[in-house]
N, C-alpha and C. Protein backbone atom coordinates (compact mmCIF):
# COMPACT_ATOMS: atom_id res chain seq x y z
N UNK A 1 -157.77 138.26 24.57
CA UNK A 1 -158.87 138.81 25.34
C UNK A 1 -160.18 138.46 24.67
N UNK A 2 -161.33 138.30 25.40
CA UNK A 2 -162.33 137.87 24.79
C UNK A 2 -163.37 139.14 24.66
N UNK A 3 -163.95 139.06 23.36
CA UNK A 3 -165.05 139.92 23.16
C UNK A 3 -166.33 139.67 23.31
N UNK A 4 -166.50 140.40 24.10
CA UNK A 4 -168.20 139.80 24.51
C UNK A 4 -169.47 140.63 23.80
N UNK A 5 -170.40 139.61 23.39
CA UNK A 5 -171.88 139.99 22.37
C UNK A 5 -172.12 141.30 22.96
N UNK A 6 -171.64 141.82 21.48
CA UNK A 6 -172.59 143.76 21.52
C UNK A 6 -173.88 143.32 21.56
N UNK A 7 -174.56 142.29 21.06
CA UNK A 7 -175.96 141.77 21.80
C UNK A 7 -176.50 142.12 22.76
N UNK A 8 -175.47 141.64 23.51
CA UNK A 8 -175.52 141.37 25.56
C UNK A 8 -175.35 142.34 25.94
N UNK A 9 -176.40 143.07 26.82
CA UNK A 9 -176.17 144.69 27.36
C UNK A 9 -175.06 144.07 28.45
N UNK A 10 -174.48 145.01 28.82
CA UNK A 10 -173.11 144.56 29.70
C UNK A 10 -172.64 146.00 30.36
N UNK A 11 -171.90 145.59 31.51
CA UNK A 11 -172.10 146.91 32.56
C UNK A 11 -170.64 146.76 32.40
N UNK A 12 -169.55 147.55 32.61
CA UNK A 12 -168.35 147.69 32.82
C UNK A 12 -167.98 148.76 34.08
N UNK A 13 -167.17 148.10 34.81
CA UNK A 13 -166.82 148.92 36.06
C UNK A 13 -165.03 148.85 36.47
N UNK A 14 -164.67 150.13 35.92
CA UNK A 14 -163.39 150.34 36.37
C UNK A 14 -163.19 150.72 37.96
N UNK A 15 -161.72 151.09 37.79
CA UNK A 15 -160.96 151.59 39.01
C UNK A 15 -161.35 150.33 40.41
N UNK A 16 -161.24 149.57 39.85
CA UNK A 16 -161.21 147.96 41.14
C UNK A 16 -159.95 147.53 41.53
N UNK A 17 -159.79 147.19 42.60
CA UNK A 17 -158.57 146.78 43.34
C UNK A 17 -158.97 145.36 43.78
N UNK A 18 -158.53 144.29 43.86
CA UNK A 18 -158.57 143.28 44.34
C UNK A 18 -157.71 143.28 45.63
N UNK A 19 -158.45 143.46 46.77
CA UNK A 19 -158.38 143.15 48.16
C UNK A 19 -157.66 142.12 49.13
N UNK A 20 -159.08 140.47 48.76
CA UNK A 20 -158.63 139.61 49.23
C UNK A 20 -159.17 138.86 47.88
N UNK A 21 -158.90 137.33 48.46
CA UNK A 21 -158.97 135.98 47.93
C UNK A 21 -160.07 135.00 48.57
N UNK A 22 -161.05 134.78 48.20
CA UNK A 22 -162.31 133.87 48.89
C UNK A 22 -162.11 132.36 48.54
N UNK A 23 -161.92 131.80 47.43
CA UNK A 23 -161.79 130.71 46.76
C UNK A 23 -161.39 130.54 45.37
N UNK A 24 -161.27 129.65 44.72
CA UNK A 24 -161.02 129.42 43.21
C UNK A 24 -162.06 130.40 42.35
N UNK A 25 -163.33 130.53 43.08
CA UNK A 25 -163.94 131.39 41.59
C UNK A 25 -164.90 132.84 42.41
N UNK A 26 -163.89 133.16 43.23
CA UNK A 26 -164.15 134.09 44.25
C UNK A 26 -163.18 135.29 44.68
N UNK A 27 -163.82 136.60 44.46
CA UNK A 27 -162.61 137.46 45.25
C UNK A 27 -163.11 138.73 45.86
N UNK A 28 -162.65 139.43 46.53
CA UNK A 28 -163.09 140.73 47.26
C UNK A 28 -162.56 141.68 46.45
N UNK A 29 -163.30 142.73 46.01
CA UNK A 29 -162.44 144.23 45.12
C UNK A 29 -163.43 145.12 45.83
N UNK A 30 -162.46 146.29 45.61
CA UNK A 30 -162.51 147.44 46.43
C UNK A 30 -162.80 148.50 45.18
N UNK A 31 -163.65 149.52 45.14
CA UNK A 31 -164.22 150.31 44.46
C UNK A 31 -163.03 151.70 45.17
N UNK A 32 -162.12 152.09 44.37
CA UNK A 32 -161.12 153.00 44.62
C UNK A 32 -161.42 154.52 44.98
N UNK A 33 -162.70 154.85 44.40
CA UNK A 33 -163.06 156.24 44.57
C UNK A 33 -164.29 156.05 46.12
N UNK A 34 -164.91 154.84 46.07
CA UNK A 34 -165.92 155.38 47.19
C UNK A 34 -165.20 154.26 48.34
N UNK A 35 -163.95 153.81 47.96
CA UNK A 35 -163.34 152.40 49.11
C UNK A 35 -164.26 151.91 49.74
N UNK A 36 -165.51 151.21 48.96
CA UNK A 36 -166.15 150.30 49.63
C UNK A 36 -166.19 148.47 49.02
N UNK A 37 -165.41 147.58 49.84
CA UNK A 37 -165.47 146.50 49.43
C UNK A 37 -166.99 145.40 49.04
N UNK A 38 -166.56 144.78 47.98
CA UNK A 38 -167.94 143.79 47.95
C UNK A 38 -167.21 142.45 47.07
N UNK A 39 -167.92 141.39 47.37
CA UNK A 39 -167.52 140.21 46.66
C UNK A 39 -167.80 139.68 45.46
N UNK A 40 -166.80 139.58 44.45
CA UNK A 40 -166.95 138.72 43.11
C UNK A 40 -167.25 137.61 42.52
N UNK A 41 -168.12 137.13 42.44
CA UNK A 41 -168.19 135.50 41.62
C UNK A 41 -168.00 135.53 40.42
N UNK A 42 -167.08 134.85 39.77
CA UNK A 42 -167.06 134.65 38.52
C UNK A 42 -167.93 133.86 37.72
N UNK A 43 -168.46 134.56 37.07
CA UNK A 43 -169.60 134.34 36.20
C UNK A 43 -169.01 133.17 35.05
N UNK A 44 -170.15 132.57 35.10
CA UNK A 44 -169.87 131.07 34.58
C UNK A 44 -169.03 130.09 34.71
N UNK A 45 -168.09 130.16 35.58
CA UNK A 45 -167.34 129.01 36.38
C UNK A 45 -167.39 128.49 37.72
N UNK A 46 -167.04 127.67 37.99
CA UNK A 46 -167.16 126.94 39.04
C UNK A 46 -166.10 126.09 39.12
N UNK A 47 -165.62 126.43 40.62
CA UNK A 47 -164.30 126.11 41.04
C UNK A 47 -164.52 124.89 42.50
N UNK A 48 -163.94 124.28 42.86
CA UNK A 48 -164.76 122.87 44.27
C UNK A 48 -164.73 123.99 45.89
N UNK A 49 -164.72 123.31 45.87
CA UNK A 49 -164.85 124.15 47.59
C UNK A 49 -163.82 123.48 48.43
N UNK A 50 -163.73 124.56 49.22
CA UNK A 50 -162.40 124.30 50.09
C UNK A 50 -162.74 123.98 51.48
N UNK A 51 -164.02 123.87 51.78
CA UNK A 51 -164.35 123.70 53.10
C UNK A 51 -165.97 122.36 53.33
N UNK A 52 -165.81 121.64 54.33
CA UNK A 52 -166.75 121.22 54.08
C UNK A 52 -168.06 121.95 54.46
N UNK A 53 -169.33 121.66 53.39
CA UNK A 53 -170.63 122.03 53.37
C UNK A 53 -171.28 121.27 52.60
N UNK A 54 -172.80 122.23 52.48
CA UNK A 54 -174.23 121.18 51.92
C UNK A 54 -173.27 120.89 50.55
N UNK A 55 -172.76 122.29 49.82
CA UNK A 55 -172.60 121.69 48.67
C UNK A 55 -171.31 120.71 48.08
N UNK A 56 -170.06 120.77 49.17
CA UNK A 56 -169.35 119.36 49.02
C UNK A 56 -170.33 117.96 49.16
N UNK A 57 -170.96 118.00 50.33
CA UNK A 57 -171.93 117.05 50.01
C UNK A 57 -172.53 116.69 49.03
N UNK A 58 -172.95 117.40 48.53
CA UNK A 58 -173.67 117.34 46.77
C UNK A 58 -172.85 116.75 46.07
N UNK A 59 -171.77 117.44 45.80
CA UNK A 59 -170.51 117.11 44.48
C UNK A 59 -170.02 115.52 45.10
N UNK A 60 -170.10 115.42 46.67
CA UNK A 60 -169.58 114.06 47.02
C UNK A 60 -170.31 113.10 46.14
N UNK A 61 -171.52 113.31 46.20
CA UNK A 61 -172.63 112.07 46.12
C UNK A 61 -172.95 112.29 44.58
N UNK A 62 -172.73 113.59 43.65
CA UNK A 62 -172.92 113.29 42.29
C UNK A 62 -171.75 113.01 41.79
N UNK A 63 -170.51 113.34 42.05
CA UNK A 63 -168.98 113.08 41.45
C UNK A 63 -168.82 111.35 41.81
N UNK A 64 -169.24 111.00 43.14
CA UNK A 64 -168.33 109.73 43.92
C UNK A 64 -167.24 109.96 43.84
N UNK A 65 -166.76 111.17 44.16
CA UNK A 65 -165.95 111.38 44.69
C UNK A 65 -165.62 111.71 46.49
N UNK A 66 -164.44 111.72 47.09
CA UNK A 66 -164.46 111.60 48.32
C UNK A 66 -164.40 113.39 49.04
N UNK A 67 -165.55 113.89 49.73
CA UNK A 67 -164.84 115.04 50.46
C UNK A 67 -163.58 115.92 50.54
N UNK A 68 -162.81 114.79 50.97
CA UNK A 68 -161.26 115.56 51.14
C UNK A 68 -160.71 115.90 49.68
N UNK A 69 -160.61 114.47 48.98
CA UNK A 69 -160.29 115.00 47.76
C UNK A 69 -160.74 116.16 47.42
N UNK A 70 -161.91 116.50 47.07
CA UNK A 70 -162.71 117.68 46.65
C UNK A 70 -161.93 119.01 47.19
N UNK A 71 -162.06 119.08 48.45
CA UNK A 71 -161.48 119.87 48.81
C UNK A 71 -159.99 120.01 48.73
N UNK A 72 -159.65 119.12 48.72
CA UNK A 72 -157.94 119.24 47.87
C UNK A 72 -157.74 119.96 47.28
N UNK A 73 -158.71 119.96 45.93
CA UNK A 73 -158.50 120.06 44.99
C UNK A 73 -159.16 121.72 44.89
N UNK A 74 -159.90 122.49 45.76
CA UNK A 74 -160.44 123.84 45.83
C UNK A 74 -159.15 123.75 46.40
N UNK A 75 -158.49 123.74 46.90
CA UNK A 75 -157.30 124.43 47.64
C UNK A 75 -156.27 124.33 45.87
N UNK A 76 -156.12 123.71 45.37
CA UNK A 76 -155.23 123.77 44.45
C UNK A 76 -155.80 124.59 43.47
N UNK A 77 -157.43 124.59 43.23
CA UNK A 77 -157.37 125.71 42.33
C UNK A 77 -157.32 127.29 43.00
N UNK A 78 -158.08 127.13 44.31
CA UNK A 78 -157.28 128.80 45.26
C UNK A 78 -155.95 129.32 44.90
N UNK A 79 -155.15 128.12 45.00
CA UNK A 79 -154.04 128.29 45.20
C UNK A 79 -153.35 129.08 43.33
N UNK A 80 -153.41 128.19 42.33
CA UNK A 80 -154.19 128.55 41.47
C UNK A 80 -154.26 130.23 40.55
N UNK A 81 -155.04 130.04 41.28
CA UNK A 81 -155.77 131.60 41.22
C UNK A 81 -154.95 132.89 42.09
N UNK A 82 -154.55 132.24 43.02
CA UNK A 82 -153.45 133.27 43.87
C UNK A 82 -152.32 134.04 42.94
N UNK A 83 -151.82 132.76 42.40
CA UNK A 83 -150.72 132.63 41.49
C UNK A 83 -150.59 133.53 39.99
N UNK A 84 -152.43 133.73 39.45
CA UNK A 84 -152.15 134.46 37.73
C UNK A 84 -152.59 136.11 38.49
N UNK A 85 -152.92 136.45 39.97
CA UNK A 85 -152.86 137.88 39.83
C UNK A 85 -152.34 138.25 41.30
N UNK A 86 -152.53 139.73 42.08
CA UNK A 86 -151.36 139.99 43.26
C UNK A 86 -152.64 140.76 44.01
N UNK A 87 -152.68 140.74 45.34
CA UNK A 87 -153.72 141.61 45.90
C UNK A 87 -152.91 143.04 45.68
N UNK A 88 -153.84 143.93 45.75
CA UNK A 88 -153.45 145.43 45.39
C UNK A 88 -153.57 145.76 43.92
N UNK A 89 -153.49 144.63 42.91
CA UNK A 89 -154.06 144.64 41.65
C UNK A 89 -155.32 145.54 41.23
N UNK A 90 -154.91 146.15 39.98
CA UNK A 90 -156.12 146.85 39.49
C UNK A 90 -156.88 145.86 38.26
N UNK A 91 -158.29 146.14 38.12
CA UNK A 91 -158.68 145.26 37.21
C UNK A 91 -159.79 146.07 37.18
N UNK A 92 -160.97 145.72 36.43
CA UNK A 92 -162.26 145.85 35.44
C UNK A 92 -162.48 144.93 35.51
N UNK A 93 -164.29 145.22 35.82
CA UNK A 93 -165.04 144.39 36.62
C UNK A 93 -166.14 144.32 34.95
N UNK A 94 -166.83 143.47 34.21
CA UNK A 94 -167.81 143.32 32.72
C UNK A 94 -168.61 142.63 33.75
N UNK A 95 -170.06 142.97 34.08
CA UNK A 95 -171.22 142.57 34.26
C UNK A 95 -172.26 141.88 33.02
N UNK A 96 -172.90 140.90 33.01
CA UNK A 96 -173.93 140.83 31.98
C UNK A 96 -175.15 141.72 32.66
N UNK A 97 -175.86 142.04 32.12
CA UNK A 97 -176.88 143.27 32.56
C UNK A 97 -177.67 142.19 33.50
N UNK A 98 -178.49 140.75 32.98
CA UNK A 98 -179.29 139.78 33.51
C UNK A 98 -179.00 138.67 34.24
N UNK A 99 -176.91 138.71 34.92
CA UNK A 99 -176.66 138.52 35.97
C UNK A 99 -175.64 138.99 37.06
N UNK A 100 -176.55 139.81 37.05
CA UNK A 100 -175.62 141.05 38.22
C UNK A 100 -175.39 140.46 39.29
N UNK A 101 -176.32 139.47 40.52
CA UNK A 101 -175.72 139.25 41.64
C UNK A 101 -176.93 137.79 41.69
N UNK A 102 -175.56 137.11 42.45
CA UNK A 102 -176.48 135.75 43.04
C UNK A 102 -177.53 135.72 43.72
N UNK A 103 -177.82 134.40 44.13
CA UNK A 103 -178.56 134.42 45.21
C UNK A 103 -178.25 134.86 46.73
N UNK A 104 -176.85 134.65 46.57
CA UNK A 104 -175.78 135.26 48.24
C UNK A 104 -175.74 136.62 48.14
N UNK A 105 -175.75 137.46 47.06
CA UNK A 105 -175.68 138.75 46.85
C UNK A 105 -174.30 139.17 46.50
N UNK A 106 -173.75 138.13 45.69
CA UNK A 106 -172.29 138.35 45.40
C UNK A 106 -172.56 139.10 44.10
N UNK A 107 -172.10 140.01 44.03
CA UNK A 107 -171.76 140.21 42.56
C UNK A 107 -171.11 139.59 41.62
N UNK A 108 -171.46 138.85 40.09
CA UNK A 108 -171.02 138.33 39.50
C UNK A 108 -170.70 139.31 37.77
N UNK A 109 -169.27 138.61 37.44
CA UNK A 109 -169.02 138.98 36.24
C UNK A 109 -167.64 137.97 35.71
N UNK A 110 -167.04 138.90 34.80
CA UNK A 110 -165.99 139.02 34.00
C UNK A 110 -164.82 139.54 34.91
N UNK A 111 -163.69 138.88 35.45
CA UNK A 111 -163.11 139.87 35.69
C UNK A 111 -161.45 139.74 34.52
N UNK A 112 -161.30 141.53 34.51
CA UNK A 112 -160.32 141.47 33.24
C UNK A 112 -159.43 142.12 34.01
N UNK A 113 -157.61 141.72 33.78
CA UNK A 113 -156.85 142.18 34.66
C UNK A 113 -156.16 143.01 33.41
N UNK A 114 -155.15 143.96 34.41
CA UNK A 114 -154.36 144.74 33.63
C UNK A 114 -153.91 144.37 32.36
N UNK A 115 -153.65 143.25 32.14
CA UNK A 115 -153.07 142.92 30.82
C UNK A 115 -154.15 142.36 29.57
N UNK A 116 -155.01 142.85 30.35
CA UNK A 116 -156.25 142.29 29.09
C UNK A 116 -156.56 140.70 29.44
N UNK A 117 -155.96 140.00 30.09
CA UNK A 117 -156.63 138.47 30.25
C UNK A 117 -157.56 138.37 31.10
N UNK A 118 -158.70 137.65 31.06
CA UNK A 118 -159.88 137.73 31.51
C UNK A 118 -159.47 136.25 32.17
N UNK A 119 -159.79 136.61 34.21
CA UNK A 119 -159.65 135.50 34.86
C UNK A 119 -160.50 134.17 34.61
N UNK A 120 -162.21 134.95 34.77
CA UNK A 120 -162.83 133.61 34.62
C UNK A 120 -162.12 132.62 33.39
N UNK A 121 -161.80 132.92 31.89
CA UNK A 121 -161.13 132.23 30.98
C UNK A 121 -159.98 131.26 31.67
N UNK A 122 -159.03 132.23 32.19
CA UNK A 122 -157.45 130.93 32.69
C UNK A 122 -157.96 130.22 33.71
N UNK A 123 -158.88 130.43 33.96
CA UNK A 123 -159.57 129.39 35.03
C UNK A 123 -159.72 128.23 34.34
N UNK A 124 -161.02 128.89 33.76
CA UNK A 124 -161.59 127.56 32.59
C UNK A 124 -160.11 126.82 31.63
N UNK A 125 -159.55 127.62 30.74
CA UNK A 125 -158.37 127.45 29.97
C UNK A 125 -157.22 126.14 30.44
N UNK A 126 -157.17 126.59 32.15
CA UNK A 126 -156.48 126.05 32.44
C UNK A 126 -156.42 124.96 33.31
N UNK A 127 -157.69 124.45 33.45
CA UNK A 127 -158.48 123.23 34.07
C UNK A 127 -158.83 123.33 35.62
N UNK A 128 -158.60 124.85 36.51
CA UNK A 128 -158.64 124.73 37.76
C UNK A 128 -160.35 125.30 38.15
N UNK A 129 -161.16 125.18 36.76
CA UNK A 129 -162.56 125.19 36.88
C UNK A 129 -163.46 124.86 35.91
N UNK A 130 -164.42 124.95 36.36
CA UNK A 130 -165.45 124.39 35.58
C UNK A 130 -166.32 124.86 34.81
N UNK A 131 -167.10 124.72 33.66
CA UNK A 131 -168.31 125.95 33.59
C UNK A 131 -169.06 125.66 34.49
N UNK A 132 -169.88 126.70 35.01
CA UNK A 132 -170.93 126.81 35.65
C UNK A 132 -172.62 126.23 34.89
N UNK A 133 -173.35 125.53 34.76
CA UNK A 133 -174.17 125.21 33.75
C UNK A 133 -175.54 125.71 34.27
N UNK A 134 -175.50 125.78 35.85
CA UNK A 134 -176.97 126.36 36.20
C UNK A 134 -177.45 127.66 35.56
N UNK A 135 -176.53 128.46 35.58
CA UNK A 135 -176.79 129.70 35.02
C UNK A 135 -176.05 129.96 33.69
N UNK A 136 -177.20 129.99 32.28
CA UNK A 136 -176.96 130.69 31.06
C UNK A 136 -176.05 132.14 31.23
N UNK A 137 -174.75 132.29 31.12
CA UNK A 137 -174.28 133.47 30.94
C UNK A 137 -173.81 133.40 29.40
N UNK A 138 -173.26 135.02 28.87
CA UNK A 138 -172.82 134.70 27.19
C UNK A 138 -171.51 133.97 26.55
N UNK A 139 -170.39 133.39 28.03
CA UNK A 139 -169.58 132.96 27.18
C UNK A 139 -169.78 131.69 28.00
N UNK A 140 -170.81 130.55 27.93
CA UNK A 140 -170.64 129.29 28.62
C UNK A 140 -170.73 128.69 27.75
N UNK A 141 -170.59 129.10 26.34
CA UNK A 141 -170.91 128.14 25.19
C UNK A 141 -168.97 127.94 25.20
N UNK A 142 -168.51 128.74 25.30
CA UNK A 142 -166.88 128.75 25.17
C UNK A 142 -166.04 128.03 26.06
N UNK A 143 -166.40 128.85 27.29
CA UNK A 143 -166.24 128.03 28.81
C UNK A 143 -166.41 126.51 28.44
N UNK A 144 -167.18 126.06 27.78
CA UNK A 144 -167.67 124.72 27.93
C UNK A 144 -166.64 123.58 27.24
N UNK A 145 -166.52 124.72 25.52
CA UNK A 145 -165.23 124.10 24.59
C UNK A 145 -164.12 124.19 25.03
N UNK A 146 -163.60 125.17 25.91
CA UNK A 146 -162.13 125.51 26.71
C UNK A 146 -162.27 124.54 28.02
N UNK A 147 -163.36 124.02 28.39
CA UNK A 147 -163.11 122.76 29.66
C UNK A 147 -163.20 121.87 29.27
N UNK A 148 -163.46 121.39 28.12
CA UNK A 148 -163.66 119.99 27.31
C UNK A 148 -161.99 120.15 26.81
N UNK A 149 -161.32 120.71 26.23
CA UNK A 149 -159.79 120.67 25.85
C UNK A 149 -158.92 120.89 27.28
N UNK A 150 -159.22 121.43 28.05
CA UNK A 150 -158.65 121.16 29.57
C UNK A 150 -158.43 119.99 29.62
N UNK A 151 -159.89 119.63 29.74
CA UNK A 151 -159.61 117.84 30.23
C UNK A 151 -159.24 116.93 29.36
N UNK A 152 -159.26 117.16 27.84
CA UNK A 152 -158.62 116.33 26.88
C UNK A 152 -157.34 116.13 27.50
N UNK A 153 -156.93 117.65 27.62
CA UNK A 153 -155.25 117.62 27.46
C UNK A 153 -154.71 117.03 29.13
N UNK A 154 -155.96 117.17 29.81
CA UNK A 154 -154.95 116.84 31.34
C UNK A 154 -154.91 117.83 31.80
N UNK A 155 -155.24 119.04 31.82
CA UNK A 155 -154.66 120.61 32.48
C UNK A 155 -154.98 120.33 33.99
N UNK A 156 -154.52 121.35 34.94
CA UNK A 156 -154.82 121.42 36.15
C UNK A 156 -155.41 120.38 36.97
N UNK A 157 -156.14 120.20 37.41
CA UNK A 157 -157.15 119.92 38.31
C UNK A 157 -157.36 118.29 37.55
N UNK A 158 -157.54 118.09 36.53
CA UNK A 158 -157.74 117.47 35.36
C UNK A 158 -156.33 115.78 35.22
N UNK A 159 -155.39 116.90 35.30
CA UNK A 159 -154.79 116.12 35.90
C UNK A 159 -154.59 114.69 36.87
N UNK A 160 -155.12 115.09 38.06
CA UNK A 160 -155.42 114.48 39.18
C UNK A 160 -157.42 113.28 38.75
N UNK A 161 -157.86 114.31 38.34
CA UNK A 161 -159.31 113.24 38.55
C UNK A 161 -159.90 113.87 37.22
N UNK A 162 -160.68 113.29 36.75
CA UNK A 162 -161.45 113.07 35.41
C UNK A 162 -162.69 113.88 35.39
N UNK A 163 -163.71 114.25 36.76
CA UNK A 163 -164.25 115.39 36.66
C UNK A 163 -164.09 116.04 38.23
N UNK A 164 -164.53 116.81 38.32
CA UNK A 164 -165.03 117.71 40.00
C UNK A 164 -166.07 118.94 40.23
């Protein structure tokens, strides 16, 4: 489990249920005492997209890579991600205090499941994402060394193509 900078003011929010599934670095949790749903981004990763838009376009034309592929490959890390937790799951939600919510109004963090493993990490760990680099959060210095040994080793996603 990772420890994050007593530095870094940081919000922690129990009693979360994970709902649904949005994408590789995306999910819906449910707040158990007031049952009101809202959406998760995982803070400092970045996972491809599963559908086409502006920003497959983007990754098309900076990767040269092809659309479909791309999206392949968000379906394999969805898929992925389906696989290390179960909807109805309880988890704990670690906020950094200075990025609470995107520009979409997603809420972003840490999310840590019952067993102490922190998703955004087996994401990164396990090559089915990326760091995120637009946004400074406190573990993208790690994120960065755990996606550089991803792709040494071939993991996930990594596998198949050299970046995404």
């Amino acid at each position: 489990m990772t420890f994050f900078n007593a530095k870094e003011t940081t919000i922690k929010k129990n009693l979360l249920k994970i709902v649904k599934f949005v994408d590789g670095d995306g999910i819906i949790l449910e707040d158990i005492i007031s049952k009101k749903e809202f959406e998760v981004r995982f803070l400092g990763i970045d996972a491809p997209e599963m559908n086409y838009c502006n920003k497959i376009k983007q990754d098309e034309k900076e990767l040269q890579l092809p659309a479909a592929l791309l999206i392949k490959l968000g379906y394999l890390s969805f898929n992925f991600l389906k696989d290390q937790v179960n909807l109805g799951d309880y988890c704990t939600l670690v906020q950094e205090q200075n990025n609470l919510v995107d520009k979409y109004g997603r809420h972003l963090g840490y999310l840590i499941l019952n067993d102490g493993r922190v998703l955004n990490e087996i994401m990164i760990k396990e090559g089915y994402a990326k760091p995120y680099n637009d946004v400074f959060c406190e573990m993208l210095p790690m994120y960065q060394e755990w996606n550089l040994q991803a792709k040494i080793n071939r993991k996930g996603l990594y596998f198949q193509v050299d970046k995404f």
